[in-house]
Protein backbone atom coordinates (compact mmCIF):
# COMPACT_ATOMS: atom_id res chain seq x y z
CA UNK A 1 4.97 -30.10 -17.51
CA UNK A 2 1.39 -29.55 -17.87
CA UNK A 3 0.43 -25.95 -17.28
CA UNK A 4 -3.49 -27.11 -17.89
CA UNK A 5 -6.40 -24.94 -15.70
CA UNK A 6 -9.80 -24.04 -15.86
CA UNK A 7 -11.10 -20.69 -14.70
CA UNK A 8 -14.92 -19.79 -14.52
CA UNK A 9 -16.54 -16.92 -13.43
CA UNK A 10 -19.65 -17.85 -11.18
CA UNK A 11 -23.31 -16.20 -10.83
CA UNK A 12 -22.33 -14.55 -7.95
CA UNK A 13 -19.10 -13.06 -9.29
CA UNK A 14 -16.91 -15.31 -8.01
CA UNK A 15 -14.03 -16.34 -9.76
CA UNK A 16 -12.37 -19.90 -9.02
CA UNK A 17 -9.07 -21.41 -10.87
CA UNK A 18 -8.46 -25.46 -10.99
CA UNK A 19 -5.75 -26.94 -11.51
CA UNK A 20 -5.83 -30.80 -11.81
CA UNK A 21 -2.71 -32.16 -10.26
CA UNK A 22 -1.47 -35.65 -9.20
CA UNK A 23 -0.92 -35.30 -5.37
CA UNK A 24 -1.65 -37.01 -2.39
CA UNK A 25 -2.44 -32.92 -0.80
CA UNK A 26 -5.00 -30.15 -1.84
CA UNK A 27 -4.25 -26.71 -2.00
CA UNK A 28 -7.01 -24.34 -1.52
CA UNK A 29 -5.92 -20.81 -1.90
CA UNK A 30 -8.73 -17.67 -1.36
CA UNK A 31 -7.25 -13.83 -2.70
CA UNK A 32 -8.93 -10.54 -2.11
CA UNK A 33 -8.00 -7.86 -4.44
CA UNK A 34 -6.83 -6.15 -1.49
CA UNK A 35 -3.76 -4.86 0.26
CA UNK A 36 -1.64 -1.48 1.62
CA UNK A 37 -2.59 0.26 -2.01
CA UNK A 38 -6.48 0.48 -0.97
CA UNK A 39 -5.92 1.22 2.62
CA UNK A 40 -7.21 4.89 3.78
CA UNK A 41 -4.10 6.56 5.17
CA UNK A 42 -5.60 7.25 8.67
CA UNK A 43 -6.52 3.05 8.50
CA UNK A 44 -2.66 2.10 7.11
CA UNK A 45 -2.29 -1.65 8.52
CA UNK A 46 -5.81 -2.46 8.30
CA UNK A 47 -5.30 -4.95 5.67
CA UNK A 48 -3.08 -7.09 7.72
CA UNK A 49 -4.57 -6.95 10.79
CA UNK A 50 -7.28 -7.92 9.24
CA UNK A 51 -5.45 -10.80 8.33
CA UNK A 52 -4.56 -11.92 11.51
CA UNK A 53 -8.06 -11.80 12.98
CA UNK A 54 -10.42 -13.84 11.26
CA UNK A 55 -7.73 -16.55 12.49
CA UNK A 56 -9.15 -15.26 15.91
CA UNK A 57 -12.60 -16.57 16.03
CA UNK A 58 -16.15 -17.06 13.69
CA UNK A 59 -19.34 -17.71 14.51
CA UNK A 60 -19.18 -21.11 14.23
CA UNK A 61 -15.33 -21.55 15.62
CA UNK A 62 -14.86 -19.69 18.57
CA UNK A 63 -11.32 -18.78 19.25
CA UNK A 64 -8.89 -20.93 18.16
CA UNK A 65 -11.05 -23.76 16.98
CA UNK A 66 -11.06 -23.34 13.40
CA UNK A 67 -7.37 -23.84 13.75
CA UNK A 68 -7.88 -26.83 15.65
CA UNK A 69 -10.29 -28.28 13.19
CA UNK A 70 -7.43 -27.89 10.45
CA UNK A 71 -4.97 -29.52 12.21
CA UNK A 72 -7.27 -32.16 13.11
CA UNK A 73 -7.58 -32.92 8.75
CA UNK A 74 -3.69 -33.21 8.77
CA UNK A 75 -3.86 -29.80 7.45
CA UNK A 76 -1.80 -26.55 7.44
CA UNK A 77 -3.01 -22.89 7.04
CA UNK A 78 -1.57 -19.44 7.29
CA UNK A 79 -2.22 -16.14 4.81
CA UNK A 80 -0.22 -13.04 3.31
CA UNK A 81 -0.54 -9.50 3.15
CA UNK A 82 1.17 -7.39 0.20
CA UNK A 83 0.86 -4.14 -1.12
CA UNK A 84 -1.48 -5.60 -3.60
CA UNK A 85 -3.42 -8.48 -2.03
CA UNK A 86 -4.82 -10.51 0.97
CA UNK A 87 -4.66 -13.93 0.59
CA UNK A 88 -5.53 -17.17 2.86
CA UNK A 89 -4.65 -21.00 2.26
CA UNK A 90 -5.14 -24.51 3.28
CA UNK A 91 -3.06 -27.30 2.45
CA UNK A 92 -4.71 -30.73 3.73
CA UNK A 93 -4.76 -34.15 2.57
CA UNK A 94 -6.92 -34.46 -1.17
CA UNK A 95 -9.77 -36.41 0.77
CA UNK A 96 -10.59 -33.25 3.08
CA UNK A 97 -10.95 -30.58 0.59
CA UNK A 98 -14.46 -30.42 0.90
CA UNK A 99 -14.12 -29.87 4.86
CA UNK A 100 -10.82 -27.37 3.81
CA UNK A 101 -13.22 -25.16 1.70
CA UNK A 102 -15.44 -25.12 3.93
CA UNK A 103 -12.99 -23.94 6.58
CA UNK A 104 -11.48 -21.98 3.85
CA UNK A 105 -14.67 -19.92 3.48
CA UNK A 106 -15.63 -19.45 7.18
CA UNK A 107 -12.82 -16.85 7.69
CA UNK A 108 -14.66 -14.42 5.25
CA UNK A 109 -18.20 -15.26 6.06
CA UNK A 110 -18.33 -15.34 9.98
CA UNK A 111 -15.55 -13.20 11.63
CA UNK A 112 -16.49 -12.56 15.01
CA UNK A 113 -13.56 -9.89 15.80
CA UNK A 114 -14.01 -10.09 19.26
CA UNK A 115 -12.92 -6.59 20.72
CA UNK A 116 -10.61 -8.30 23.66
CA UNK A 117 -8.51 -9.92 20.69
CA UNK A 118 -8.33 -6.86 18.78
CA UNK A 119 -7.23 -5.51 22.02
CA UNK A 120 -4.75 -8.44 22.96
CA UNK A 121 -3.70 -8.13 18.87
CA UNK A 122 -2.66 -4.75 18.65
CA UNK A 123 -0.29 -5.23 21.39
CA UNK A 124 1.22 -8.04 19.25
CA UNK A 125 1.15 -5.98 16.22
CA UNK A 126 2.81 -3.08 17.77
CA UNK A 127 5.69 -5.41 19.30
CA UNK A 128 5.91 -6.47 15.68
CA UNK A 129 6.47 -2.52 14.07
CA UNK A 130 9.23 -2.25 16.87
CA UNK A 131 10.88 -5.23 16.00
CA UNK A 132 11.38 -4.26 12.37
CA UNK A 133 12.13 -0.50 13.12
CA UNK A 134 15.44 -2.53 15.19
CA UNK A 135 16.13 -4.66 12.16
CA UNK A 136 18.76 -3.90 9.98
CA UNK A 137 17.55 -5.22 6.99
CA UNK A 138 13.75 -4.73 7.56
CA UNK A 139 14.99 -1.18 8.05
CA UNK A 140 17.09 -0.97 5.03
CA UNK A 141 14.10 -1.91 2.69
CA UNK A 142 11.46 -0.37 4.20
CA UNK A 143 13.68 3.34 4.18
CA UNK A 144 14.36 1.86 -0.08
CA UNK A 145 10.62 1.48 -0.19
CA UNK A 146 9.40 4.63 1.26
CA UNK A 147 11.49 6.45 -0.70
CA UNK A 148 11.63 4.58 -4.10
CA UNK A 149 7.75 4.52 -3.85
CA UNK A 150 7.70 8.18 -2.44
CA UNK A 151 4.15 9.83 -2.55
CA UNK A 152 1.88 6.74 -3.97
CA UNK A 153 0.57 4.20 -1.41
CA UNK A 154 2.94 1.81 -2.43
CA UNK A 155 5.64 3.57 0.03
CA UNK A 156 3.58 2.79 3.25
CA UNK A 157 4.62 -0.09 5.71
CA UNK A 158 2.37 -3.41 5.49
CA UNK A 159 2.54 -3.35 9.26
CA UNK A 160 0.90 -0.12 9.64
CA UNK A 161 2.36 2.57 12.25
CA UNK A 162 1.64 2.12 15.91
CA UNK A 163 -0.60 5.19 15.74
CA UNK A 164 -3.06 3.70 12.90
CA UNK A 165 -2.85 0.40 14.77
CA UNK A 166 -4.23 1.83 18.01
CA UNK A 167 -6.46 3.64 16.83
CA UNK A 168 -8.64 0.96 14.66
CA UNK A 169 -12.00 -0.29 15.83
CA UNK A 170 -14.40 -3.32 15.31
CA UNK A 171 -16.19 -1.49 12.85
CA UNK A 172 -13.01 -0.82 10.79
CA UNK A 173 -12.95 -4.26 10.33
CA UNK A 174 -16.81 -5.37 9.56
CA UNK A 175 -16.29 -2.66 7.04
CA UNK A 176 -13.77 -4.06 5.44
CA UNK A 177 -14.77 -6.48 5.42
CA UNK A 178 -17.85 -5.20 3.48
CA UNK A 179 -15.85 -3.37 1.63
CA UNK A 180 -13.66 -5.82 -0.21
CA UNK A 181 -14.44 -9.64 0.92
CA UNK A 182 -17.76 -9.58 -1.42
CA UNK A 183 -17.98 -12.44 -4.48
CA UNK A 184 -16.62 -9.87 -7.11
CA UNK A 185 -13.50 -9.00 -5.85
CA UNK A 186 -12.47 -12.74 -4.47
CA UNK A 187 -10.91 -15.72 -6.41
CA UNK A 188 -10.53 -19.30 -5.06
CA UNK A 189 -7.89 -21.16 -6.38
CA UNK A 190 -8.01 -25.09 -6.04
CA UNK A 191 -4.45 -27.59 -6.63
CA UNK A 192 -5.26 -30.87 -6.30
CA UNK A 193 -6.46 -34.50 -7.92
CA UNK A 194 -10.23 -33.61 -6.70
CA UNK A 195 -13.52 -34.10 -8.95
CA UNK A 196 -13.40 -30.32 -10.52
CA UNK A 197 -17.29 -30.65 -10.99
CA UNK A 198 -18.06 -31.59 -7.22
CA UNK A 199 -15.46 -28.52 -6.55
CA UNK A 200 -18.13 -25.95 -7.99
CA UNK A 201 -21.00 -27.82 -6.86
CA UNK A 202 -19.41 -27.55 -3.34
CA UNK A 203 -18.49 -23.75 -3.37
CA UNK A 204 -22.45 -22.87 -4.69
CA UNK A 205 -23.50 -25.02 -1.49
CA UNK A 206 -21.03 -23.11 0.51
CA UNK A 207 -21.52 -19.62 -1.00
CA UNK A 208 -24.84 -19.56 -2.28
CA UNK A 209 -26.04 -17.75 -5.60
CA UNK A 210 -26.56 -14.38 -4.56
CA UNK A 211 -24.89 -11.59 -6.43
CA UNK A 212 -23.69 -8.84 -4.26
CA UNK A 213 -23.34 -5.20 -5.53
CA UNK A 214 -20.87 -3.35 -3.73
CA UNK A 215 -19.86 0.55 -4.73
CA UNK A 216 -15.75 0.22 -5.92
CA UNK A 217 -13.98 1.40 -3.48
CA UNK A 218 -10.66 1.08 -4.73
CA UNK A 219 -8.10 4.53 -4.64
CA UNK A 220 -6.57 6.07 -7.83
CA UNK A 221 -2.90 5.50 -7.79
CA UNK A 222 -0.85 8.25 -8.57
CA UNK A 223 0.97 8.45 -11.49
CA UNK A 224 4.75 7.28 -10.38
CA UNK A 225 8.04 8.76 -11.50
CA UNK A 226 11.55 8.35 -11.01
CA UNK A 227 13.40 10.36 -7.88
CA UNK A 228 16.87 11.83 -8.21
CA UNK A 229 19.77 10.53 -6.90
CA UNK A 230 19.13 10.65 -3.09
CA UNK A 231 21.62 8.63 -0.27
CA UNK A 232 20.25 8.13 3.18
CA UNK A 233 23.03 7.01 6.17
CA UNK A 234 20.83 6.04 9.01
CA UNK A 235 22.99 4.67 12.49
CA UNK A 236 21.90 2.01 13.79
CA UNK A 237 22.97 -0.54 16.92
CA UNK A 238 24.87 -3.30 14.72
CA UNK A 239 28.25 -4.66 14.37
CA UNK A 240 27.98 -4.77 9.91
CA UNK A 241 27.56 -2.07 7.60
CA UNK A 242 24.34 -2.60 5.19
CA UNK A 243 23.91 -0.88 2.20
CA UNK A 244 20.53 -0.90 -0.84
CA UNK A 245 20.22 0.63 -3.80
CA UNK A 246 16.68 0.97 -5.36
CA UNK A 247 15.36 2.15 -8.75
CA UNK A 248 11.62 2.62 -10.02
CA UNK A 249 10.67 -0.39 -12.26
CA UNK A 250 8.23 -1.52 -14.37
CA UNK A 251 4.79 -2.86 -13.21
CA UNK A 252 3.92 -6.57 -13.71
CA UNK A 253 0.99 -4.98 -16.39
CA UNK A 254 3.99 -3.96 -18.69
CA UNK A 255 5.06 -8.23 -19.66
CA UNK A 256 8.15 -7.64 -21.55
CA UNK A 257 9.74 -5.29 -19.11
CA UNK A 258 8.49 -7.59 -16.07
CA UNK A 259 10.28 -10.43 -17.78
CA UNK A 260 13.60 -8.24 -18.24
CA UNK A 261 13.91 -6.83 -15.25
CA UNK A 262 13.78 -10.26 -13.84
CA UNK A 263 15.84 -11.65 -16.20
CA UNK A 264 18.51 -8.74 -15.88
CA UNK A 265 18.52 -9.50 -11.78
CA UNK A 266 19.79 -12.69 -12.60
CA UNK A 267 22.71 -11.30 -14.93
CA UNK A 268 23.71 -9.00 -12.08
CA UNK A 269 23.15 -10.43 -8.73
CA UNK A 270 21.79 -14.16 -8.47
CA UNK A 271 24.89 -16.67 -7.32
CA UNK A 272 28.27 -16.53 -7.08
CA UNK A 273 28.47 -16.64 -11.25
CA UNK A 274 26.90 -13.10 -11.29
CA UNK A 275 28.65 -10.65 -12.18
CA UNK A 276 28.62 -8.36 -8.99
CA UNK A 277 29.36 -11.03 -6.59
CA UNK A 278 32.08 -12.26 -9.52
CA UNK A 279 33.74 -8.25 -9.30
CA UNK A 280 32.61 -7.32 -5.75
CA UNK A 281 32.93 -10.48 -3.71
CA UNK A 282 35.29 -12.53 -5.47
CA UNK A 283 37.87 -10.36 -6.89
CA UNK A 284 37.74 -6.95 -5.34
CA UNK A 285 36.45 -8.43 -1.28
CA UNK A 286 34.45 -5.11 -0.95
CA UNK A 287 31.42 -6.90 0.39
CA UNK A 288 30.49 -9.70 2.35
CA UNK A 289 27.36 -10.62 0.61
CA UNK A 290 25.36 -9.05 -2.45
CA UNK A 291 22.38 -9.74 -4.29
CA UNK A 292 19.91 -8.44 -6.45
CA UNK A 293 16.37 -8.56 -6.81
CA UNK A 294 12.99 -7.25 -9.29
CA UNK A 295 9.87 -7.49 -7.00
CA UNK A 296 6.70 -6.41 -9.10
CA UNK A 297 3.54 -5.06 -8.32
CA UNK A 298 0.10 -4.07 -10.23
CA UNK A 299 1.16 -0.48 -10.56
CA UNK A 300 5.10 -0.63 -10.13
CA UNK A 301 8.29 -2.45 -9.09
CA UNK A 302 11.39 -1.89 -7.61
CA UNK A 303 14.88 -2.91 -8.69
CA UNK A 304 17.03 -3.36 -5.78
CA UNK A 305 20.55 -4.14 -5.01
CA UNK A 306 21.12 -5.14 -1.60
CA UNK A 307 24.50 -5.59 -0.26
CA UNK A 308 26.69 -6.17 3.46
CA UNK A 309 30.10 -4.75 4.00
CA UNK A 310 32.98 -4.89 6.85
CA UNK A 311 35.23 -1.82 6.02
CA UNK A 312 34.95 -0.44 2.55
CA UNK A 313 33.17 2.53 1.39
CA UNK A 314 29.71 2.61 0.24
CA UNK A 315 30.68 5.13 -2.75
CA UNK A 316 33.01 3.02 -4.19
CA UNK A 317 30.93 0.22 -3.79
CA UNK A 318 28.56 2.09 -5.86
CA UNK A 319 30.51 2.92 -8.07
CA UNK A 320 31.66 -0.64 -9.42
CA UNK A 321 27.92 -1.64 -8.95
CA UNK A 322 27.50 1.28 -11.56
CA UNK A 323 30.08 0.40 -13.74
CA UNK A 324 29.22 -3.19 -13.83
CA UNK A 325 26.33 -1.88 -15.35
CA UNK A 326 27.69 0.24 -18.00
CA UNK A 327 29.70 -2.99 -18.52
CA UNK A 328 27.16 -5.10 -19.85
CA UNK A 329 26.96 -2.71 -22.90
CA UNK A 330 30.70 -2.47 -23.59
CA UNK A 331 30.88 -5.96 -22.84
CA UNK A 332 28.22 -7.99 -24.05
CA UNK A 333 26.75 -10.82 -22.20
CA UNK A 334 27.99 -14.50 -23.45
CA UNK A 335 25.93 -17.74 -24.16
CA UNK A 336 26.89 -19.22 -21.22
CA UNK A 337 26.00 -16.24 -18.92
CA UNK A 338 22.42 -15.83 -20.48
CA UNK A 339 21.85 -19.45 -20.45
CA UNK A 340 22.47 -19.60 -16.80
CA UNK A 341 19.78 -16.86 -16.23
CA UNK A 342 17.40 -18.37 -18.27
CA UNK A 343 17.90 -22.02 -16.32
CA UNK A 344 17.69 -20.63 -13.08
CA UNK A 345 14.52 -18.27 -13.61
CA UNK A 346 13.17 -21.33 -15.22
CA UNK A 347 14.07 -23.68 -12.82
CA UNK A 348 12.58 -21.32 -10.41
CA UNK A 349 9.34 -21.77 -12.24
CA UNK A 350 9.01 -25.29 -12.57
CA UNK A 351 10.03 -25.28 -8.72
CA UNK A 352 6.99 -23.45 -7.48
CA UNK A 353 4.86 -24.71 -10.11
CA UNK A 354 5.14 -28.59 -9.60
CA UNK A 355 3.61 -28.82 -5.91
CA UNK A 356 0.24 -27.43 -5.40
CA UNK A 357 0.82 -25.00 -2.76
CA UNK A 358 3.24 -22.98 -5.44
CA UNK A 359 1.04 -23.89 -7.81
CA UNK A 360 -1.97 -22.29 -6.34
CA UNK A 361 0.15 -19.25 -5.02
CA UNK A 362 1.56 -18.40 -8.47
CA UNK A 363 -2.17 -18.68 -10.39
CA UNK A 364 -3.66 -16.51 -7.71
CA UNK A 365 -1.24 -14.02 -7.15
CA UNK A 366 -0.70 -13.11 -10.92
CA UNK A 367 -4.62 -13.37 -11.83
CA UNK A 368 -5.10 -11.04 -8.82
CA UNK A 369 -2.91 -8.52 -9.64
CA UNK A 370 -3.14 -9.27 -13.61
CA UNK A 371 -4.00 -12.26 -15.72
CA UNK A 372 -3.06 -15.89 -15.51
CA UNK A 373 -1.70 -15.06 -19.08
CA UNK A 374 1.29 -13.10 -18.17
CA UNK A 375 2.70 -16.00 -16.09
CA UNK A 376 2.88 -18.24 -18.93
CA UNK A 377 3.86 -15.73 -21.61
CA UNK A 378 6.60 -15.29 -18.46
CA UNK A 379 8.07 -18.41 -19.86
CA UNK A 380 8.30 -17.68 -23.43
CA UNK A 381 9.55 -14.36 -23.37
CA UNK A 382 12.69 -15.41 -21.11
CA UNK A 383 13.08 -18.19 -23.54
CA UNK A 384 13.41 -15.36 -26.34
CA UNK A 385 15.13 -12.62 -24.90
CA UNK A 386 17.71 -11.29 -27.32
CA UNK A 387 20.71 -8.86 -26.27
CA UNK A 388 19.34 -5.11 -27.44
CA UNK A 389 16.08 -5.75 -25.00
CA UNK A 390 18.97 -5.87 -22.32
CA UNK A 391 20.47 -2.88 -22.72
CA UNK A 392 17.47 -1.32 -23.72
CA UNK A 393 15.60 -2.18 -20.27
CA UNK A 394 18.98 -1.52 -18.36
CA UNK A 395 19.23 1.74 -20.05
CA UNK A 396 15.60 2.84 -19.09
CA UNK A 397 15.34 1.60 -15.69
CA UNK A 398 18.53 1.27 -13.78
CA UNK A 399 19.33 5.09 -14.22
CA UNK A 400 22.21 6.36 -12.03
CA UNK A 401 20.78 9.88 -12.39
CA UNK A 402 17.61 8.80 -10.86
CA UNK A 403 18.07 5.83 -7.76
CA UNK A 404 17.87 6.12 -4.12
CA UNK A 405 20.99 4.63 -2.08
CA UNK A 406 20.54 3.64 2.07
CA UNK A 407 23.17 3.01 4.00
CA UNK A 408 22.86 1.34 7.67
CA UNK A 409 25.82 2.18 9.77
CA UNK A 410 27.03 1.11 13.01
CA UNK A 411 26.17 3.70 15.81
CA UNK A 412 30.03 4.54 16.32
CA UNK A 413 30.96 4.57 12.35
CA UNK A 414 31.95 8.40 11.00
């Protein structure tokens, strides 16, 4: 595969990533360095509902007819928040990308917010908080989050709370707004078989030349560190017991242990050839369903283990999970189990990678949150990962001294 891109840095401060790709559809990706992290914690949920209401109307598309116009192109848009980033993207046919940038571009430049939709939207983003708080599982990892990530910004809900949600105004989002959608902090990110010169002569006709200077208004993040063994039993309306186990991990700044950590979630938890499902599922029928997972961030991550049970008991369920890991030392990993990690995470890869929507995705979110680089060194560590960096990442980061442990139970469990 040809992992081949171009990245320039325009006058304004701009950044924009090609990617020349043989497809019959256009990805146009825009990221804000942006997200829960930089969000004042009176204004928690700004970020996102930010999100949802440039879709709501701009100056020159009145309520829902920038939609319309996408639709009308045979495209498809929608956007993300995360703890780290906003982002927004249209996928259309390759012979409307110029009218796809341009609609691209109008969600930043000429937001109306139109105080009846904020209005009518934090009604729908309110129904949306209760919904999750009723949720098993959005329950289960938002309790792992908040108290993984306790005291840093990274423990807040993406959502917001219903009490920052009410109380934002229409200023809150023109500034914003200002605040972070400026050339300097924004990246464009373009997947396609387009002429990459008429791409950059297109975004200077769309953006101009201008270089704005805006103060940084980006927090400090506080210096993380691992929290002692805590277990949470929350009751909740459901007919399953759910249970989570979380550890601190490594950021996605720190490439080696990014790659391990990823690689190691494999080893435990990905599949039926993993080796908890193998013990926990398969031979022991403690749970119903278990799986692991590394999600990484620019200042942290978290390791989690995520499981659902019928009957047994959480501690002992813990307690394999924790042995299983001690197990991996006494019992070193074969060929065959570290080749099937390596195949999937690269398979994985190559997945996302090969259609221009992943594609696009992939370049924006790491060079948003870190460089371009560390995705494709990604590839080569995993390819060289040798047995002592396992144990030596398992040894440091899944600590059994230091994890927090939730457990969802049915209302009439004791």
């Amino acid at each position: 595969m040809n992992f081949a891109y171009t990245k320039k840095v325009l006058p304004t401060g701009l950044k924009v990533v090609f990617r020349q790709m043989k497809s019959p559809l256009v990805a146009l990706s825009l990221w804000a360095r942006v997200g829960v992290k930089d969000e004042e914690p009176t204004k928690i949920g700004l970020s996102h509902f930010f999100e949802h209401m440039v879709f709501k109307g701009t100056t020159n598309y009145p309520g829902l007819e920038l939609s319309r116009q996408v639709q009308t192109i045979g495209g498809n848009m929608n956007a993300g928040t995360s703890l780290d980033t906003t982002n927004f993207y249209i996928v259309a046919p390759e012979n409307c990308w110029e009218k796809s940038l341009e609609l691209l571009f109008e969600l930043i430049n000429n937001p109306i917010f139109d105080p009846t939709e904020i209005d009518r939207e934090k009604n729908v983003i309110i129904r949306e908080i209760h919904l999750d708080e009723d949720d098993p599982e959005e329950k289960l990892v938002t309790t792992l989050y908040q108290e993984v990530f306790s005291g840093s910004p990274y423990e807040r809900s993406i959502l917001g709370t219903k009490e920052t949600i009410s109380s934002l105004k229409r200023e809150d989002f023109f500034s914003h707004l200002e605040s972070f959608y400026h050339p300097s902090n924004l990246m464009v990110v373009v997947c396609g078989d387009i002429p990459e010169n008429q791409l950059y002569e297109k975004i200077a006709q769309i953006y101009g030349n201008e270089k704005k200077t805006i103060p940084n208004s980006f927090n400090i993040f506080p210096r993380l560190s691992k929290t002692p063994m805590k277990r949470i039993k929350i009751n909740m309306d459901v007919h399953h017991h759910y249970g989570a186990i979380g550890f601190l991990g490594s950021s996605v700044k720190q490439k080696e242990e990014f790659c391990l950590l990823k690689y190691l979630s494999v080893i435990l938890g990905d599949g039926i050839s993993s080796r908890l499902n193998a013990r926990l599922r398969e031979k022991e029928q403690l749970v119903d369903t278990i799986h692991t997972n590394f999600s990484y961030y620019q200042e942290s991550g978290i390791f989690s283990i995520v499981y659902t049970f019928t009957n047994s008991d959480s501690e002992k369920i813990e307690a394999i999970i924790e042995d299983e890991c001690k197990q991996l030392i006494s019992h070193p990993l074969q060929e065959i189990e570290m080749n099937r990690a390596k195949n999937l995470l690269f398979s994985d890869f190559y997945h996302s990678f090969e259609t221009t929507l992943g594609s696009a995705e992939l370049l924006g979110r790491f060079d948003t949150i870190d460089t371009i680089d560390t995705l494709f060194r990604y590839l080569g560590i995993i390819q060289s990962i040798q047995l002592n960096q396992i144990y030596d990442v398992l040894k440091k980061y899944l600590d059994f001294n230091n994890f927090v442990s939730v457990i969802i139970n049915p209302e009439d469990h004791y």
